[in-house]
Protein backbone atom coordinates (compact mmCIF):
# COMPACT_ATOMS: atom_id res chain seq x y z
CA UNK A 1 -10.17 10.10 -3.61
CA UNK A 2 -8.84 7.83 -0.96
CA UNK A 3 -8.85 8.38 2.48
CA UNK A 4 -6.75 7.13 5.33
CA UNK A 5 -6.86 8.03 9.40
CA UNK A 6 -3.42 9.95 10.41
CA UNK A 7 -2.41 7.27 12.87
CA UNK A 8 -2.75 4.50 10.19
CA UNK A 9 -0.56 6.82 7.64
CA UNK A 10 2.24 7.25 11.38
CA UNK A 11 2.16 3.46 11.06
CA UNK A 12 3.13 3.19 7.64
CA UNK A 13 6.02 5.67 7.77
CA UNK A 14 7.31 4.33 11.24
CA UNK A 15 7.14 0.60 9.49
CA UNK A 16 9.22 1.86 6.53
CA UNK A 17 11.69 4.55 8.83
CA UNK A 18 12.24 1.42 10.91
CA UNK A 19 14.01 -0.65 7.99
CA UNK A 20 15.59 2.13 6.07
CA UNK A 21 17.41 -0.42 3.76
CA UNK A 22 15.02 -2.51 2.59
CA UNK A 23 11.78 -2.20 0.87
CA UNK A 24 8.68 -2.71 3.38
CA UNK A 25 5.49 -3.51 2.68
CA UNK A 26 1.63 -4.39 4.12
CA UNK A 27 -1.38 -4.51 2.92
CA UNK A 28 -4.18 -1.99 3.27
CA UNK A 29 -7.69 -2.95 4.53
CA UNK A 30 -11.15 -1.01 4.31
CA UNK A 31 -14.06 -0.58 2.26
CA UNK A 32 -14.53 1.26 -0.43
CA UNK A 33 -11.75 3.97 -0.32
CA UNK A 34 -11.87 3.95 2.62
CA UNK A 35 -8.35 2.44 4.96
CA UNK A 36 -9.84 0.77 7.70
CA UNK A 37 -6.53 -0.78 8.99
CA UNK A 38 -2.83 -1.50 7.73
CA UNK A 39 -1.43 -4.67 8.09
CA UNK A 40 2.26 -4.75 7.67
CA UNK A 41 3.42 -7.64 6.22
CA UNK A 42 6.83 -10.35 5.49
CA UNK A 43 8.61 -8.69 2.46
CA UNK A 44 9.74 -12.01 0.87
CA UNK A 45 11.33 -10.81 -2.28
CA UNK A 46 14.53 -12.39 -3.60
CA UNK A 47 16.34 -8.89 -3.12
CA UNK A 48 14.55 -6.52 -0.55
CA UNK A 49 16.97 -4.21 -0.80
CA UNK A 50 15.17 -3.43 -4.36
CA UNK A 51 11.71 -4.82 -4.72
CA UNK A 52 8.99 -5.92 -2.64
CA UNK A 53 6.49 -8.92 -2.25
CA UNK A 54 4.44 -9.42 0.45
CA UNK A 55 3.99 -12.73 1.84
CA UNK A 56 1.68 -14.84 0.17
CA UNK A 57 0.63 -16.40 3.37
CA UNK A 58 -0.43 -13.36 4.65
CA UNK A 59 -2.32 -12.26 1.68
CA UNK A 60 -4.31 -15.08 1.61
CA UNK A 61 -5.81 -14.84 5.43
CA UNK A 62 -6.45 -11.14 4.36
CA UNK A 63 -8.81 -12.35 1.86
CA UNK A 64 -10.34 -15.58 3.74
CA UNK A 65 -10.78 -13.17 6.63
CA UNK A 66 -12.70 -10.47 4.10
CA UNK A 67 -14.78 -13.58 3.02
CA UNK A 68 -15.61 -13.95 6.62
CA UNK A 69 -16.74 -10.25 7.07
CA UNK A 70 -13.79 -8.62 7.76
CA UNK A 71 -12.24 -5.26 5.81
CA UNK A 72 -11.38 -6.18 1.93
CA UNK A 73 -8.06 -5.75 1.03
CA UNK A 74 -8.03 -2.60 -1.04
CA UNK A 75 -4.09 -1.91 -1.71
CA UNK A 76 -1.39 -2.30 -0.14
CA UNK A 77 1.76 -0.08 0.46
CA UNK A 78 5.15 -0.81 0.07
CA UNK A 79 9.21 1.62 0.48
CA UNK A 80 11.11 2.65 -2.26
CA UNK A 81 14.53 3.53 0.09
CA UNK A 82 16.43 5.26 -2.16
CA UNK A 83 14.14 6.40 -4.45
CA UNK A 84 11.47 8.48 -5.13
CA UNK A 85 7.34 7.78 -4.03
CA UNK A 86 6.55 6.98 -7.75
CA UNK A 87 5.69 3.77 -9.69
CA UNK A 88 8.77 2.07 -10.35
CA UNK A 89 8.88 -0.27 -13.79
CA UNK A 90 9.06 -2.77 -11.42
CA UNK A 91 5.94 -2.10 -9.96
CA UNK A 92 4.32 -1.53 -12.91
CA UNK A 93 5.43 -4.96 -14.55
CA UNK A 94 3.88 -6.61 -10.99
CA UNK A 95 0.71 -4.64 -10.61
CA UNK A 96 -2.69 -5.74 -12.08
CA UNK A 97 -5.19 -3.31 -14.08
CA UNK A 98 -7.46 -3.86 -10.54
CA UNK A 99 -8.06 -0.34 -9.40
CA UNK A 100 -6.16 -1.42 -6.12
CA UNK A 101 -4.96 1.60 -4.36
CA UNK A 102 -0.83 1.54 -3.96
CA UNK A 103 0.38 3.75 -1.17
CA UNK A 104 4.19 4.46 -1.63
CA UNK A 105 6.72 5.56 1.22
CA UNK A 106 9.67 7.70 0.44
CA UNK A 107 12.08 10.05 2.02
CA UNK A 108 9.60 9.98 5.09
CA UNK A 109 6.29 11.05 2.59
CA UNK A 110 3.45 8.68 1.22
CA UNK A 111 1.68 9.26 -2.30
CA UNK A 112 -1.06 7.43 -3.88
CA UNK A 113 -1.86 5.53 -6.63
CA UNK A 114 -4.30 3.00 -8.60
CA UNK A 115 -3.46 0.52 -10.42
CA UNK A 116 -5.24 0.92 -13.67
CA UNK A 117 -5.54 -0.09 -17.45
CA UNK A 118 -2.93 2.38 -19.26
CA UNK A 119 -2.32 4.38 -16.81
CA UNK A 120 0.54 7.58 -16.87
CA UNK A 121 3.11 6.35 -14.96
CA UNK A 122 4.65 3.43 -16.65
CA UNK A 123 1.81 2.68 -18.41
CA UNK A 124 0.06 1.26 -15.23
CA UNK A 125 -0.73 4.05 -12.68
CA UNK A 126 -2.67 6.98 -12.19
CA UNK A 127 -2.10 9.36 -9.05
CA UNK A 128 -4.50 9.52 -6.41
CA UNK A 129 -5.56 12.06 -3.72
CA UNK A 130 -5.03 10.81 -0.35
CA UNK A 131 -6.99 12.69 2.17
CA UNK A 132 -5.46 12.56 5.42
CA UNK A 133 -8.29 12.15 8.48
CA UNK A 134 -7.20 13.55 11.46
CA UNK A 135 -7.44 11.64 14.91
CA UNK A 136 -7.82 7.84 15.30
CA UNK A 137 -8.70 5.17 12.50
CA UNK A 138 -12.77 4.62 12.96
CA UNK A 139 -14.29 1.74 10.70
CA UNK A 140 -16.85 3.72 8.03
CA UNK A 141 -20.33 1.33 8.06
């Protein structure tokens, strides 16, 4: 089981309610399972309207900075607009065995999911239970 603070799950749905036609995306920081912070992030896909991809760029200084000491990059979360808060193909097709945690937002709700090795949705993802902590985001040490 995951958990994330309720402010940090506000953000994501505010980021995504904010851009209702295109597919939004960040990247989600912590330890363990554990969302620290949310970092929303450039969706630089060919089509946003569709698919997501977050911006290299920014992936990269979330990693240098977890080499520095900083949160690990754990998942990330990304919109499906006019869909539902499951796994596309697509995402399926783009999403490594890792055990990353994918947080999806649609029609203003969030479910969870890992990435894993033959998985039940498309072959890549099992569901995860998000528990929702109430009050403020605190770091877990």
């Amino acid at each position: 089981m995951a958990d994330i603070a309720s402010d940090l799950l506000d953000r994501i749905l505010t980021h995504a309610a904010a851009t209702p036609g295109r597919e939004v995306c960040g990247l989600l920081l912590g330890h363990g399972d554990h969302v620290e912070q949310v970092q929303p992030c450039a969706n630089v896909a060919a089509d946003p309207t569709r698919h997501f991809e977050i911006d290299p760029a920014a992936l990269i200084a979330a990693h240098r900075a977890a080499r520095a000491g900083g949160a690990a990059v754990i998942g990330h979360y990304h919109s499906h607009p006019s869909g539902s808060a499951v796994p596309s193909a697509r995402d399926a097709a783009d999403a490594a065995p890792d055990g990353a945690l994918w947080l999806i937002v649609a029609a203003g709700a969030v479910q969870a999911w890992r990435a894993v090795d033959a998985g039940v949705v498309e072959g890549r993802f099992a569901a995860e239970l998000l528990a929702i902590l109430p009050g403020p985001a605190s770091v877990k040490t």
